[in-house]
Structures are given as C-alpha cells and as structure tokens.
N, C-alpha and C. Protein backbone atom coordinates (compact mmCIF):
# COMPACT_ATOMS: atom_id res chain seq x y z
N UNK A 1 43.35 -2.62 33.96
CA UNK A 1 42.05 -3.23 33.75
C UNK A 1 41.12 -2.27 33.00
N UNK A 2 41.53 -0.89 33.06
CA UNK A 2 40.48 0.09 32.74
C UNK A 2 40.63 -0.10 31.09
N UNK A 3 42.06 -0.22 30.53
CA UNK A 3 42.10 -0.06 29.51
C UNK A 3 41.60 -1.17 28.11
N UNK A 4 41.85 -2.43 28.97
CA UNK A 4 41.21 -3.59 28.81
C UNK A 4 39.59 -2.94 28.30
N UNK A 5 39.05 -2.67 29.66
CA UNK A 5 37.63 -2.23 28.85
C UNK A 5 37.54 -1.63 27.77
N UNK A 6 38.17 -0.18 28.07
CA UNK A 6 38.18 0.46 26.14
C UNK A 6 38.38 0.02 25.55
N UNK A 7 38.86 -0.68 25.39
CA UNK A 7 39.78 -1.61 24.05
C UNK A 7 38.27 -2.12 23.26
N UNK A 8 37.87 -2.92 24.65
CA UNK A 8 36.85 -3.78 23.99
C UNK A 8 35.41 -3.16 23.72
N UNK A 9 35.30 -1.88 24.49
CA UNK A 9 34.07 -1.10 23.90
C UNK A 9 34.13 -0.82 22.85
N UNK A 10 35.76 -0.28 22.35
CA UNK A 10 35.96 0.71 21.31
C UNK A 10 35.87 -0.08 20.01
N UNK A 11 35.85 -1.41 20.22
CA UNK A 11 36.17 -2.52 19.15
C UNK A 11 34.34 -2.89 18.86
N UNK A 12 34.23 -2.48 19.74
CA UNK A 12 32.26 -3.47 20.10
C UNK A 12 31.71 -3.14 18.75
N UNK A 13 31.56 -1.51 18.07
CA UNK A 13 31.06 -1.45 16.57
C UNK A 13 31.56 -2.63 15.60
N UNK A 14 32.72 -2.59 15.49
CA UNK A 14 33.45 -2.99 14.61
C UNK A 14 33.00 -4.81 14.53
N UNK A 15 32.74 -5.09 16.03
CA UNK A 15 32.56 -6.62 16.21
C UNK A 15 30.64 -7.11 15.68
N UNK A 16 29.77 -5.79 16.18
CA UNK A 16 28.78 -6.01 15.94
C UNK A 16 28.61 -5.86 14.26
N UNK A 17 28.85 -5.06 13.56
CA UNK A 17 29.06 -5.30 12.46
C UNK A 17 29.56 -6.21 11.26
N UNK A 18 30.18 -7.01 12.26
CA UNK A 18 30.83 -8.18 11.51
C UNK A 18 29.69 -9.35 11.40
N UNK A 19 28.68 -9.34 11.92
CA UNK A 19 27.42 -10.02 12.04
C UNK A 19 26.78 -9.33 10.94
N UNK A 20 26.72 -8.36 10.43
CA UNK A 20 25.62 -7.92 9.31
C UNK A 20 26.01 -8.18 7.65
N UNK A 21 25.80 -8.73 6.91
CA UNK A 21 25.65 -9.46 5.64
C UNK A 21 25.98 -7.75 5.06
N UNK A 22 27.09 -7.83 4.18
CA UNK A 22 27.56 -6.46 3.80
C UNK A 22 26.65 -6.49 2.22
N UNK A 23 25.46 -7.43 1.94
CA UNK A 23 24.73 -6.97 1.30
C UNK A 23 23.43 -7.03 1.49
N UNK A 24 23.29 -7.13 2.67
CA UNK A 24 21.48 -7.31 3.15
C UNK A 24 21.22 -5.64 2.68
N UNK A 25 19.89 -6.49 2.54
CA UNK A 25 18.90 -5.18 1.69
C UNK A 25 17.86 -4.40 2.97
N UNK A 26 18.29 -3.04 2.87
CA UNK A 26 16.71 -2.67 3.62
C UNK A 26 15.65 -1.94 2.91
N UNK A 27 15.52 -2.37 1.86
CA UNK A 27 14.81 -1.74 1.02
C UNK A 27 13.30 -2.45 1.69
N UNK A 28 12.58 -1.88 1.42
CA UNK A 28 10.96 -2.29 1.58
C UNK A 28 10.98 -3.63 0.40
N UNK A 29 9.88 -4.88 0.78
CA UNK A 29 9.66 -5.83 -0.47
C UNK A 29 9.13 -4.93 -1.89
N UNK A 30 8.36 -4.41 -1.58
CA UNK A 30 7.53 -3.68 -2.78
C UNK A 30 8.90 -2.67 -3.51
N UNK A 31 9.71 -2.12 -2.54
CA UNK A 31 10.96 -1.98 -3.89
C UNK A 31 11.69 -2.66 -4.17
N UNK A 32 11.72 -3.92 -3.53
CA UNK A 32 12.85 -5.18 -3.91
C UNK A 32 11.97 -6.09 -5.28
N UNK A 33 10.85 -5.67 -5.00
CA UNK A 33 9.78 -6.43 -6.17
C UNK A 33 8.66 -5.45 -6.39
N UNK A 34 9.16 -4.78 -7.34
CA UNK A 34 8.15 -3.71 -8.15
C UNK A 34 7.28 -3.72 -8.71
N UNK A 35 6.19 -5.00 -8.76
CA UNK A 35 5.09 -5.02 -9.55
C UNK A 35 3.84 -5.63 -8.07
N UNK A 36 3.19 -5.43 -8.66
CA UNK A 36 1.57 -5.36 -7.96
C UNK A 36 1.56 -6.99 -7.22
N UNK A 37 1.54 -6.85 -5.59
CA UNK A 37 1.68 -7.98 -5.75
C UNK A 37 0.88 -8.87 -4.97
N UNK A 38 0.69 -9.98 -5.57
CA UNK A 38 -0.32 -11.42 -5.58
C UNK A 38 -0.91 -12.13 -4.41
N UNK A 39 -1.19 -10.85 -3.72
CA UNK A 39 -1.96 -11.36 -2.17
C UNK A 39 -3.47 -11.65 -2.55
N UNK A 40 -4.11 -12.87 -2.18
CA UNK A 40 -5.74 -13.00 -2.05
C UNK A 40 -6.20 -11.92 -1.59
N UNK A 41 -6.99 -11.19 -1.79
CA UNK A 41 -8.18 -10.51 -1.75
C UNK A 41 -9.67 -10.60 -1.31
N UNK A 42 -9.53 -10.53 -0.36
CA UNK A 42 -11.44 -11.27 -0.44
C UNK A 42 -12.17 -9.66 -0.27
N UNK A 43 -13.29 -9.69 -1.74
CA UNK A 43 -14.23 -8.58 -1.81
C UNK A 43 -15.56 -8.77 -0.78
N UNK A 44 -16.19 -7.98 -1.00
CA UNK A 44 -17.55 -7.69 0.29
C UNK A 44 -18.12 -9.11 -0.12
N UNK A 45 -18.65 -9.07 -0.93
CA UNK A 45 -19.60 -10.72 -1.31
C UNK A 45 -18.73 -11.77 -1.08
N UNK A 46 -17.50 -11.97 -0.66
CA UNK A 46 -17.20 -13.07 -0.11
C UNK A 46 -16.46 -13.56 -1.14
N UNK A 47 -15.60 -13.05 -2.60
CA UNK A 47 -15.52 -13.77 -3.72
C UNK A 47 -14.00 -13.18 -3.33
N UNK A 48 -12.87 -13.88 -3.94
CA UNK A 48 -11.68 -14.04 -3.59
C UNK A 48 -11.08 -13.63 -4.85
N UNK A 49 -10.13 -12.28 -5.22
CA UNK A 49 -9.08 -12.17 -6.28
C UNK A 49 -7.73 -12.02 -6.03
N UNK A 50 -7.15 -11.29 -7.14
CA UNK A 50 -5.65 -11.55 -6.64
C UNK A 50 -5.42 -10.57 -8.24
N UNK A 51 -4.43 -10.36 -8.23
CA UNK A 51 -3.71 -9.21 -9.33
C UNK A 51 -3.91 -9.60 -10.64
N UNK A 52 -4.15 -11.09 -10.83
CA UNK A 52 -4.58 -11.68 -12.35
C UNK A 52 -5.84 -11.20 -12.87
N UNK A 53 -6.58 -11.08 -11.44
CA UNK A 53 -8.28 -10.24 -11.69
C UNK A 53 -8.82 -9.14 -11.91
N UNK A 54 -7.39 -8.13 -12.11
CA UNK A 54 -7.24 -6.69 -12.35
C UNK A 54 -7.24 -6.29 -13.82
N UNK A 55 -7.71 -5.45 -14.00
CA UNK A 55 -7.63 -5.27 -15.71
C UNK A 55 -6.05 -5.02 -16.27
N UNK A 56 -6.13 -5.61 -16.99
CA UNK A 56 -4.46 -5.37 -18.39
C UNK A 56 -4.90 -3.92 -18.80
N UNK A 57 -3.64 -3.68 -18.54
CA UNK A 57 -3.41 -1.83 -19.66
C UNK A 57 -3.82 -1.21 -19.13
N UNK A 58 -4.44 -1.17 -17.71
CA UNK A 58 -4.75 0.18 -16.99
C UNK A 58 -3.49 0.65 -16.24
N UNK A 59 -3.61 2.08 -16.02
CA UNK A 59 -3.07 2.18 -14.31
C UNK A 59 -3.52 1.42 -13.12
N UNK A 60 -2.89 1.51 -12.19
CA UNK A 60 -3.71 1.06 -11.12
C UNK A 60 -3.38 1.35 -10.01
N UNK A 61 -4.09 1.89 -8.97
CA UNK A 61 -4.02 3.10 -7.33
C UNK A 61 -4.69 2.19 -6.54
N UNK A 62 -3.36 1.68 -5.58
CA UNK A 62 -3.83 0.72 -4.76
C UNK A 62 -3.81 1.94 -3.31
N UNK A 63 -5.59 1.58 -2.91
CA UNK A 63 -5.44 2.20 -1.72
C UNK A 63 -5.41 1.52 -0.55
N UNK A 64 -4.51 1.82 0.55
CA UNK A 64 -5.10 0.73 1.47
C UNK A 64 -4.82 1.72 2.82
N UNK A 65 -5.95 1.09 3.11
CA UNK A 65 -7.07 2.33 4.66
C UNK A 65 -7.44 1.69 5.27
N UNK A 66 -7.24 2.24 6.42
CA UNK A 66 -7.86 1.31 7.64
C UNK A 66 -9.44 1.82 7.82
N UNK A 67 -10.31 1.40 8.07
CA UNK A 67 -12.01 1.58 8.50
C UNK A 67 -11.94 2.70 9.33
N UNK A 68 -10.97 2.91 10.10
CA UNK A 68 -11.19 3.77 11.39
C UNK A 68 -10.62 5.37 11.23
N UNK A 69 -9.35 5.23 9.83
CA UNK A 69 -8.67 6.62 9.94
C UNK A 69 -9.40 7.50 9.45
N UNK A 70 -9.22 8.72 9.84
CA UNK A 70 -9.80 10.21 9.50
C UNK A 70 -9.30 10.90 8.07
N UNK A 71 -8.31 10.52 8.00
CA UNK A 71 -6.97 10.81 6.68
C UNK A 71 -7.81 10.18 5.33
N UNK A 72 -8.12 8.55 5.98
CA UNK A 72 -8.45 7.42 4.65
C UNK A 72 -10.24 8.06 4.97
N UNK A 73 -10.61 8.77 5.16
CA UNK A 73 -12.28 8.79 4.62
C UNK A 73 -12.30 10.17 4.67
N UNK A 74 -11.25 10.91 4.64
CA UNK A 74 -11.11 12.40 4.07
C UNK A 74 -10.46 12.03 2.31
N UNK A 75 -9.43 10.97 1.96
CA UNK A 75 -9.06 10.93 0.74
C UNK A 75 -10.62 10.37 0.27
N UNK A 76 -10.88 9.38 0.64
CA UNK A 76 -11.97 8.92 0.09
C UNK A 76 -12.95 9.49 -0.53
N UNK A 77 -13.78 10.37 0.08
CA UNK A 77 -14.26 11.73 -0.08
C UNK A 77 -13.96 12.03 -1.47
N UNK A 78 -12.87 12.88 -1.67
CA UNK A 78 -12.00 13.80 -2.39
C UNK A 78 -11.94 12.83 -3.66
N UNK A 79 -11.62 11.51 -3.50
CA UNK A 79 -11.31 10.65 -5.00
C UNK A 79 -12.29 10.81 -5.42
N UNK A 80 -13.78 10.28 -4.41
CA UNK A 80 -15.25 10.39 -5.02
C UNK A 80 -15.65 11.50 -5.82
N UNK A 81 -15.22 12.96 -5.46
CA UNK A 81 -15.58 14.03 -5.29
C UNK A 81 -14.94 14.03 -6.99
N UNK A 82 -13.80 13.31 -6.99
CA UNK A 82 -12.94 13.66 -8.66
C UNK A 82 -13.11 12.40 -9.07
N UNK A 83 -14.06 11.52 -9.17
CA UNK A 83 -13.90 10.50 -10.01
C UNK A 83 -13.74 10.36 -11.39
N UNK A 84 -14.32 11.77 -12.21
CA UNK A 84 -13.89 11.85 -13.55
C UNK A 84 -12.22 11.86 -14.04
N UNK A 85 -11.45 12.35 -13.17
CA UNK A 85 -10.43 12.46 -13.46
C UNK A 85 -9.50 11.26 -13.20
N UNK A 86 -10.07 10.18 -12.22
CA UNK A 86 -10.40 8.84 -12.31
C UNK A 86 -10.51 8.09 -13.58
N UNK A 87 -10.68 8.28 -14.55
CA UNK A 87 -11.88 7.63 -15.48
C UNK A 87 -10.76 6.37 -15.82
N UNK A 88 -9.37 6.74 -16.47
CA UNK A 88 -8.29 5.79 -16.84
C UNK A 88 -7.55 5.05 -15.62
N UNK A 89 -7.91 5.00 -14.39
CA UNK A 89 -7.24 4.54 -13.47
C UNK A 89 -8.29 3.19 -13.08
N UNK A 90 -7.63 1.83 -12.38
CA UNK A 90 -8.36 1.82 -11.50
C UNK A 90 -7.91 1.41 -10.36
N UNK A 91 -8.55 1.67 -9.37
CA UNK A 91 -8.30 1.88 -8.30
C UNK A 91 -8.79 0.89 -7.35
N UNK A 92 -7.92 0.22 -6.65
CA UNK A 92 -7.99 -0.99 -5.89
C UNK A 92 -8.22 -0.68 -4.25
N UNK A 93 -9.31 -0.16 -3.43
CA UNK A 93 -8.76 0.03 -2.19
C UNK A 93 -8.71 -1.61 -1.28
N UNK A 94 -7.81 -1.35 -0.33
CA UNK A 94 -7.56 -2.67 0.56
C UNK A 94 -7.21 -2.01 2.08
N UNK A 95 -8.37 -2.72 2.91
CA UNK A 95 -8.32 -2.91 3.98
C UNK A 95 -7.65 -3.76 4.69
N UNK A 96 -6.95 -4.29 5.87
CA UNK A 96 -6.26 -5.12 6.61
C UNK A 96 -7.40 -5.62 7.76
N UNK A 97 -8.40 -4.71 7.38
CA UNK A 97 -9.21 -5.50 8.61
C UNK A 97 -10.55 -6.53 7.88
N UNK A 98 -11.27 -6.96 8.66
CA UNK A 98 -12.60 -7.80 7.80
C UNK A 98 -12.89 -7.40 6.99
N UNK A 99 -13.70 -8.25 6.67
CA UNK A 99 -14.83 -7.88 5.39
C UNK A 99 -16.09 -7.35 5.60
N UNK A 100 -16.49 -7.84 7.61
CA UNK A 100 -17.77 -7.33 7.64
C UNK A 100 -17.16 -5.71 8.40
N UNK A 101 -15.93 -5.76 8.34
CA UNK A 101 -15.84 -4.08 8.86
C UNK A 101 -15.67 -3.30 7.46
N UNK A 102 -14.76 -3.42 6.42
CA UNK A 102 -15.15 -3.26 5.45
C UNK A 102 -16.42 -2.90 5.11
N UNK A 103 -17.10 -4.03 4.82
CA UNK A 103 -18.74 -3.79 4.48
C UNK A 103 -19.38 -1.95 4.57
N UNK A 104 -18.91 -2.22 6.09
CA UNK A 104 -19.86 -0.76 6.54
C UNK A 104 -19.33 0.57 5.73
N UNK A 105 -17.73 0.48 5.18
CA UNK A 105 -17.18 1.33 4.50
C UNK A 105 -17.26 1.92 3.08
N UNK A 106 -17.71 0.65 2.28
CA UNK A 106 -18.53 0.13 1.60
C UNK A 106 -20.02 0.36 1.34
N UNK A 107 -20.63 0.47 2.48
CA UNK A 107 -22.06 0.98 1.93
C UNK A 107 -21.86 2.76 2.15
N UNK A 108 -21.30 3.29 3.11
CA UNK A 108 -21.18 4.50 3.27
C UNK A 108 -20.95 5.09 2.45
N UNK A 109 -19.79 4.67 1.61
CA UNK A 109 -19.01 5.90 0.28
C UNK A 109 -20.03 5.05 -0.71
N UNK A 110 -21.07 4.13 -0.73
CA UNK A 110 -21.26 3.85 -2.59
C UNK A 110 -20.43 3.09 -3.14
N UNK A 111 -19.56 2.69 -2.11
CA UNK A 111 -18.74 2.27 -3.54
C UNK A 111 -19.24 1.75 -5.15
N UNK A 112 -19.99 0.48 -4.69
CA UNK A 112 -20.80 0.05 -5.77
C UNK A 112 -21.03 0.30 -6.62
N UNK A 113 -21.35 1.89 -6.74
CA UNK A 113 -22.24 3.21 -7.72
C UNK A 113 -20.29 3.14 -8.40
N UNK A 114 -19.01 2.92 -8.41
CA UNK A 114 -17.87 3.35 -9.11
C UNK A 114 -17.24 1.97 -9.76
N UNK A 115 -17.65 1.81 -11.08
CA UNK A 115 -16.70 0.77 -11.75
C UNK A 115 -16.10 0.39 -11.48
N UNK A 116 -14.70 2.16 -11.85
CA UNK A 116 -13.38 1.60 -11.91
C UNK A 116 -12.94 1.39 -10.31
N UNK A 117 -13.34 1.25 -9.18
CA UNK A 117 -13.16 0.70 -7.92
C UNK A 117 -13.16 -0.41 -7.51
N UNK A 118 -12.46 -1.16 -7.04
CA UNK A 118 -12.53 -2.49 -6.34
C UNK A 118 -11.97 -2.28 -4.80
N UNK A 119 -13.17 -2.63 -3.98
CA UNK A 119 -12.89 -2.49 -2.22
C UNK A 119 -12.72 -4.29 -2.24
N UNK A 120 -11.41 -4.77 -1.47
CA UNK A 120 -11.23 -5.92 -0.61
C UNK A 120 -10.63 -5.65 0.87
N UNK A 121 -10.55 -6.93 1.36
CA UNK A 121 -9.90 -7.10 2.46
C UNK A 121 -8.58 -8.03 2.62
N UNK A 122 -8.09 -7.71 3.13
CA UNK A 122 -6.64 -8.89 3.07
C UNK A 122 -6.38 -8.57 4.88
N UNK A 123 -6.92 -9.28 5.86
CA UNK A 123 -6.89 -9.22 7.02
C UNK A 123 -5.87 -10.32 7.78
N UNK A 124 -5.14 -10.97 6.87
CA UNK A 124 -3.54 -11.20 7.43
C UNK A 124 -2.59 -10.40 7.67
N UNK A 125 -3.07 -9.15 6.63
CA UNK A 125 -1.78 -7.68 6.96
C UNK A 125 -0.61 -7.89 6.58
N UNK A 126 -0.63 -9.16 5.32
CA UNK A 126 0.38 -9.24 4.46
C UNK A 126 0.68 -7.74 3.70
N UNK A 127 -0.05 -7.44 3.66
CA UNK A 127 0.07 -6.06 2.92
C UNK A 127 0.40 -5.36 3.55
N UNK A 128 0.76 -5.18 4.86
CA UNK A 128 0.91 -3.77 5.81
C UNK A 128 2.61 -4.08 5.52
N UNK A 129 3.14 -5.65 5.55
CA UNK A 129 4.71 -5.44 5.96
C UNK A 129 5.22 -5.49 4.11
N UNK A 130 4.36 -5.67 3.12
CA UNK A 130 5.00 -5.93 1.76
C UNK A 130 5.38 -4.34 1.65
N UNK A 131 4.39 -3.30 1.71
CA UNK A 131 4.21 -1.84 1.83
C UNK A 131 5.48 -1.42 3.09
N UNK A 132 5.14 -1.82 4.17
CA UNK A 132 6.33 -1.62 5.16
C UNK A 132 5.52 -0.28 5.55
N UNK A 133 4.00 -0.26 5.70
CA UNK A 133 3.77 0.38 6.02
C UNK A 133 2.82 1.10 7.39
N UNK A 134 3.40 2.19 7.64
CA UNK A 134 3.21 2.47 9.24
C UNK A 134 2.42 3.41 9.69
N UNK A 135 2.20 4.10 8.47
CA UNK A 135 0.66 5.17 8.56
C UNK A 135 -0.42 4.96 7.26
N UNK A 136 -1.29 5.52 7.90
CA UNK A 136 -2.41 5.22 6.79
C UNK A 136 -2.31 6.08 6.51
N UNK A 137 -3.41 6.73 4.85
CA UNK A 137 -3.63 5.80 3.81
C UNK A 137 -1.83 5.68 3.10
N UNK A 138 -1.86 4.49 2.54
CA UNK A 138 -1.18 3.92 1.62
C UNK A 138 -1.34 4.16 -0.07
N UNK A 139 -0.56 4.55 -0.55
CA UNK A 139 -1.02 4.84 -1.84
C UNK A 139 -0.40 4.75 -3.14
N UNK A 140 -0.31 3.29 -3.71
CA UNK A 140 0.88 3.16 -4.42
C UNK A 140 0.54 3.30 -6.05
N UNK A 141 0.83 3.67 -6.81
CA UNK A 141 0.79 3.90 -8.17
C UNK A 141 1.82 2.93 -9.04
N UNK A 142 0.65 2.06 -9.64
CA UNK A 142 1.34 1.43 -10.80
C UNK A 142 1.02 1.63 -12.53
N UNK A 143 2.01 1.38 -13.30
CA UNK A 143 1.59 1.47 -14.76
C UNK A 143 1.04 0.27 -15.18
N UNK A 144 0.34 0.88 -16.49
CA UNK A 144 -0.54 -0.46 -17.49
C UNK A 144 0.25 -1.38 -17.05
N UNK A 145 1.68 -1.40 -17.16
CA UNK A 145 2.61 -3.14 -17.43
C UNK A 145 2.31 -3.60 -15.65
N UNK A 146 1.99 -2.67 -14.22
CA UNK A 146 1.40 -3.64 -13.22
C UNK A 146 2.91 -3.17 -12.60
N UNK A 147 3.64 -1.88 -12.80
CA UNK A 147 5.27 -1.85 -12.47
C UNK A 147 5.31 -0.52 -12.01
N UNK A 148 5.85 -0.81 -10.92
CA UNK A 148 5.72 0.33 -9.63
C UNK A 148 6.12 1.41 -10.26
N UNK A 149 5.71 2.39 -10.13
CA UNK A 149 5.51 4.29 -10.26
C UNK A 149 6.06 4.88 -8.92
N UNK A 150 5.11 5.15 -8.18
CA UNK A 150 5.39 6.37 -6.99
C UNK A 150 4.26 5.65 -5.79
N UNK A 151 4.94 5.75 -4.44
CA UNK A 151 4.24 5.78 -3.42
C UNK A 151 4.38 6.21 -2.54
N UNK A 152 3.45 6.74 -1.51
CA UNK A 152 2.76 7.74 -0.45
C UNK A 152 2.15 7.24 0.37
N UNK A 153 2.91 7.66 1.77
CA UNK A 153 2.47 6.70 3.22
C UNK A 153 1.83 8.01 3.90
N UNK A 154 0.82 8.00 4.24
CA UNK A 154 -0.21 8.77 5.00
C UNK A 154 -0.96 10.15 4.63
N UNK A 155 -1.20 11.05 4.57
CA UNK A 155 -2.04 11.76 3.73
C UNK A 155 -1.30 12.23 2.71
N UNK A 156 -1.84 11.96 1.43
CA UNK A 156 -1.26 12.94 -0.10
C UNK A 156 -2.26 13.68 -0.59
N UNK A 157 -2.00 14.40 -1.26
CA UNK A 157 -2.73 15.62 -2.28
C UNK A 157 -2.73 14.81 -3.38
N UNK A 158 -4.11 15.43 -3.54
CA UNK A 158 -5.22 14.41 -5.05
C UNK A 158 -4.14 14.89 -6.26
N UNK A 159 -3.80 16.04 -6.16
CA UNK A 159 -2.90 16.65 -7.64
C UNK A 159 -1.40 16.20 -7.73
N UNK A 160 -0.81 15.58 -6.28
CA UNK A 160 0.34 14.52 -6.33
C UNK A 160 -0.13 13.10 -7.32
N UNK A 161 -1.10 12.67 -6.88
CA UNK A 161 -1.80 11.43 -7.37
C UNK A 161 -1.99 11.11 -8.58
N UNK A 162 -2.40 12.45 -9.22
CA UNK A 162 -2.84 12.52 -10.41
C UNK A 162 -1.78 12.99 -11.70
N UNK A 163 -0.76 13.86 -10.69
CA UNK A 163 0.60 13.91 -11.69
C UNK A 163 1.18 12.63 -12.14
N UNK A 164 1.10 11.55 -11.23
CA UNK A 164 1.98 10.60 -11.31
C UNK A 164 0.85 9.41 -12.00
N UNK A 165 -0.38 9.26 -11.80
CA UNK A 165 -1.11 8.89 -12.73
C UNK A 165 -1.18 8.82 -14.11
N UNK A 166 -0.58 10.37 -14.50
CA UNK A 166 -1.00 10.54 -15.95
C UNK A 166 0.33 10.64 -16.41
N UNK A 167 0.82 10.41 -15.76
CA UNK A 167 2.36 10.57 -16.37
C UNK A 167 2.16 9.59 -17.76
C-alpha cells in the first residue's frame, strides 16, 4: 500500500502539469502589448482622455503613484526639481485612486504651473494589473511611435529615467 502512495505522489508533478497550456504566457499584458494603453482617464476637472489625447512624436513617462506613498512624492519632487531636462518628454502621471484624492496632489506639487504634465485618475486599477504592478511608483517609458522602452516598479533614479528617455 505504501508503494501505491509513491507512485502516485511521485507522478502528482507530472499530472499537475498536464493541466498547464505548454504555451500560456506569463508575461505581464504591457509586455504581451507594448504600446501605451487605452484606459479612460479622468483629469482633476472632471474631463475624460485616453492615449489618442496624448501628443504624436513625443516620448512619454507614464507615472503612476499612489496619493499616499513616500517613494511617489519623493520622485515627484525630484522630476519638478529637473523639469528642464523634462522639456521633450511628456509625462503622464496616473493615480488608481479618485480624483478628489488626486486633487489634493495636484494642488500641492503645482502641477498646473507644468505643460508637459498630465495628472489623471483611473480608479478601476485597470492599470495596476495591465502594469502587474505591486509597488509604487510605476514608471514606464515609451517612444514618439507610443512603443514600450523600459520600465521600473518602485523607486528609480532620475539619471535611469533620463538615459532611457533620451535614448
């Protein structure tokens, strides 16, 4: 009887495996689909975009921060602090939470006072599982064509950012 069991433990990988699709993907969506992608947006005033509303031929540094982390309003800071070197980018930040929590994030840094910036909210958190992501800030880099570059899950260095920017 004992051996009976081994048999069937020793087989148990082999059986559970036979259940898994020998080409399922675990790639994150955002590397299974490499371009910028087409979640609603709702900005502070209440007005609704989406990736068509982004400028053609730029870069573009999607940030996305939660209201509350220490990490996302230490980068924040630091981008402000280098916005000239900013000048060819622009830079999308996105929150997962409201708009009126947003807001407050929003009047704090100025945003307003920075062009090339656009603050929304996307508080379905479609964006947390497209990213697959599990620490804040988020930080993905795309080219003019809107086609994934390089990305960075929880604190990066401004001179990582900016290598892969100007590339």
């Amino acid at each position: 009887m004992r051996y009976v069991f081994l048999v069937i433990f020793s087989c148990l990988p082999v059986f559970l495996m036979a259940q898994t699709p020998a080409n399922s993907s675990t790639k994150a969506p955002y590397l299974q689909y490499p371009i910028i992608p087409a979640f609603p947006l709702s900005l502070v005033d209440g007005n609704t975009i989406t990736k068509n509303d982004l400028k053609k031929n730029e870069k573009t540094m999607l940030f996305i921060f939660s209201v509350d982390c220490d990490h996302c309003k230490h980068l924040t800071e630091e981008v402000l602090k280098n916005i000239d070197k900013f000048k060819k980018t622009q830079i999308v930040m996105i929150t997962p939470f409201k708009v009126e929590q947003m807001k407050e994030y929003y009047d704090q840094y100025k945003i307003k006072n920075y062009p090339n910036i656009i603050m929304a909210s996307e508080p379905t958190r479609q964006i947390m599982y497209f990213y697959d992501l599990h620490y804040f800030p988020g930080l993905y880099i795309y080219d003019k064509k809107q086609q994934f570059v390089k990305g960075f899950e929880g604190t990066a260095k401004l001179d990582s950012l900016l290598f892969y920017l100007n590339k």
